[in-house]
Protein backbone atom coordinates (compact mmCIF):
# COMPACT_ATOMS: atom_id res chain seq x y z
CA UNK A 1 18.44 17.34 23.76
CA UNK A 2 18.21 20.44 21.91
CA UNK A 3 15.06 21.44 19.68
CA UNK A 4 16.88 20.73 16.71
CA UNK A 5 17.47 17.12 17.50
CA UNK A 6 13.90 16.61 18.56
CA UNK A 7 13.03 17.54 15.05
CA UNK A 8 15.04 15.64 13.17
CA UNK A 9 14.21 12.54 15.35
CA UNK A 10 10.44 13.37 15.31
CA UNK A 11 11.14 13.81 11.24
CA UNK A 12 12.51 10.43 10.55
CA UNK A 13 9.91 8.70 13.29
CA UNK A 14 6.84 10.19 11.84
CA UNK A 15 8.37 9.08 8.38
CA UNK A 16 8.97 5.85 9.08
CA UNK A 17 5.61 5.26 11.05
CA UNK A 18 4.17 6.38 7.79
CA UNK A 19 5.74 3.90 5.80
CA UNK A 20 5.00 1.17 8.64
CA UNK A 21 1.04 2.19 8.81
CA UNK A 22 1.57 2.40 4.61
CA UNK A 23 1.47 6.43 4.17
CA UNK A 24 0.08 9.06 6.38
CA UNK A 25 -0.43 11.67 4.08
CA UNK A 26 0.16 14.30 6.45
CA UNK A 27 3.04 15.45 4.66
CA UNK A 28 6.82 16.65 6.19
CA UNK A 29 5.57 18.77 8.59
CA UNK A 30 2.96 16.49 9.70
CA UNK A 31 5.47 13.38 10.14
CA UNK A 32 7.83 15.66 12.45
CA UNK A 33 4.25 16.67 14.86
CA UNK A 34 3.56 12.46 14.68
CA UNK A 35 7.25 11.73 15.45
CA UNK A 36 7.48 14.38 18.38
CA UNK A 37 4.47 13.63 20.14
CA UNK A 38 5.13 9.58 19.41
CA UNK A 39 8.58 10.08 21.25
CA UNK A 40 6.11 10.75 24.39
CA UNK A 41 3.92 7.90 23.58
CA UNK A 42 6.45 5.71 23.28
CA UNK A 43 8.38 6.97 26.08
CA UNK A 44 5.09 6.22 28.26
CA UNK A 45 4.27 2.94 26.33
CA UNK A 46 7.67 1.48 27.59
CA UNK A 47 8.28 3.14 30.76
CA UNK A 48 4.95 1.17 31.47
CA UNK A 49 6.89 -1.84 30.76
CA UNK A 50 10.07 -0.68 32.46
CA UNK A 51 12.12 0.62 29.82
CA UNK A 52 13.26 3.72 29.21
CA UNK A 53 11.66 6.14 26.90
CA UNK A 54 13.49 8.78 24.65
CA UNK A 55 17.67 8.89 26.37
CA UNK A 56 19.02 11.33 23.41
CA UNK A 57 19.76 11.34 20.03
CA UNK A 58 20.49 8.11 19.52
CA UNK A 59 18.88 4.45 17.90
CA UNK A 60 16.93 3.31 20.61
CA UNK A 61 15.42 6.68 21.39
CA UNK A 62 14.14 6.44 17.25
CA UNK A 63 12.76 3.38 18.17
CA UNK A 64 10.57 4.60 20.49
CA UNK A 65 9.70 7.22 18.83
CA UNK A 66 8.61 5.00 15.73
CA UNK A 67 6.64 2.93 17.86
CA UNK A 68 4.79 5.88 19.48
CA UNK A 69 4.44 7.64 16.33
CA UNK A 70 3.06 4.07 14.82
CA UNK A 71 0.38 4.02 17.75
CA UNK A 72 -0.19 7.34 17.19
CA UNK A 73 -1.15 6.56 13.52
CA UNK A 74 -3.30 3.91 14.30
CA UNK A 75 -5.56 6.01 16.52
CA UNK A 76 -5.91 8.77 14.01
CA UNK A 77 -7.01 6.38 11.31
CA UNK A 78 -9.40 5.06 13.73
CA UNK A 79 -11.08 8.14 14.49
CA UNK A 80 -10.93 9.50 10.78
CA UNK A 81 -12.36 5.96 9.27
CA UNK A 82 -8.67 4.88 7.57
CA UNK A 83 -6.62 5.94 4.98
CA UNK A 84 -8.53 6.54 1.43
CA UNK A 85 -6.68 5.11 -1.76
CA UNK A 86 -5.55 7.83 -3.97
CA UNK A 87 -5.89 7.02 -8.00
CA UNK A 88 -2.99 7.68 -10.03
């Protein structure tokens, strides 16, 4: 897959990780780092469980990502104490 396709999948993963762990205010640039490198979590997450990771641009390779990006998430907001509310 060409580095163009691994940004726009890492885009919409990180994104929709963020909106699954409820905003992770790392902003676009941010989401497409979480969604690349949770495309290799979640490729290792269910190749553990005999799966297959990230196969191309395609749905179930986004669904790996999300879930890696979503673990991904979880760790960083458990090393930097959770997300703080923002007034309005």
């Amino acid at each position: 897959m060409n580095i163009i396709l691994w940004i726009i999948l890492g885009g919409i993963a990180g994104w929709l990780a963020g909106l699954i762990v409820r905003g992770s205010g790392l902003g676009i640039i941010g989401d497409i780092i979480v969604g690349i490198i949770g495309g290799f979590i979640g490729g290792i997450i269910v190749g553990l469980v005999g799966g297959s990771g990230v196969t191309g641009f395609n749905i179930w390779s986004l669904i790996v990502a999300v879930i890696g990006a979503v673990v991904l998430l979880l760790i960083v907001r458990l090393f930097t104490g959770g997300a703080r509310r923002r007034t309005v």
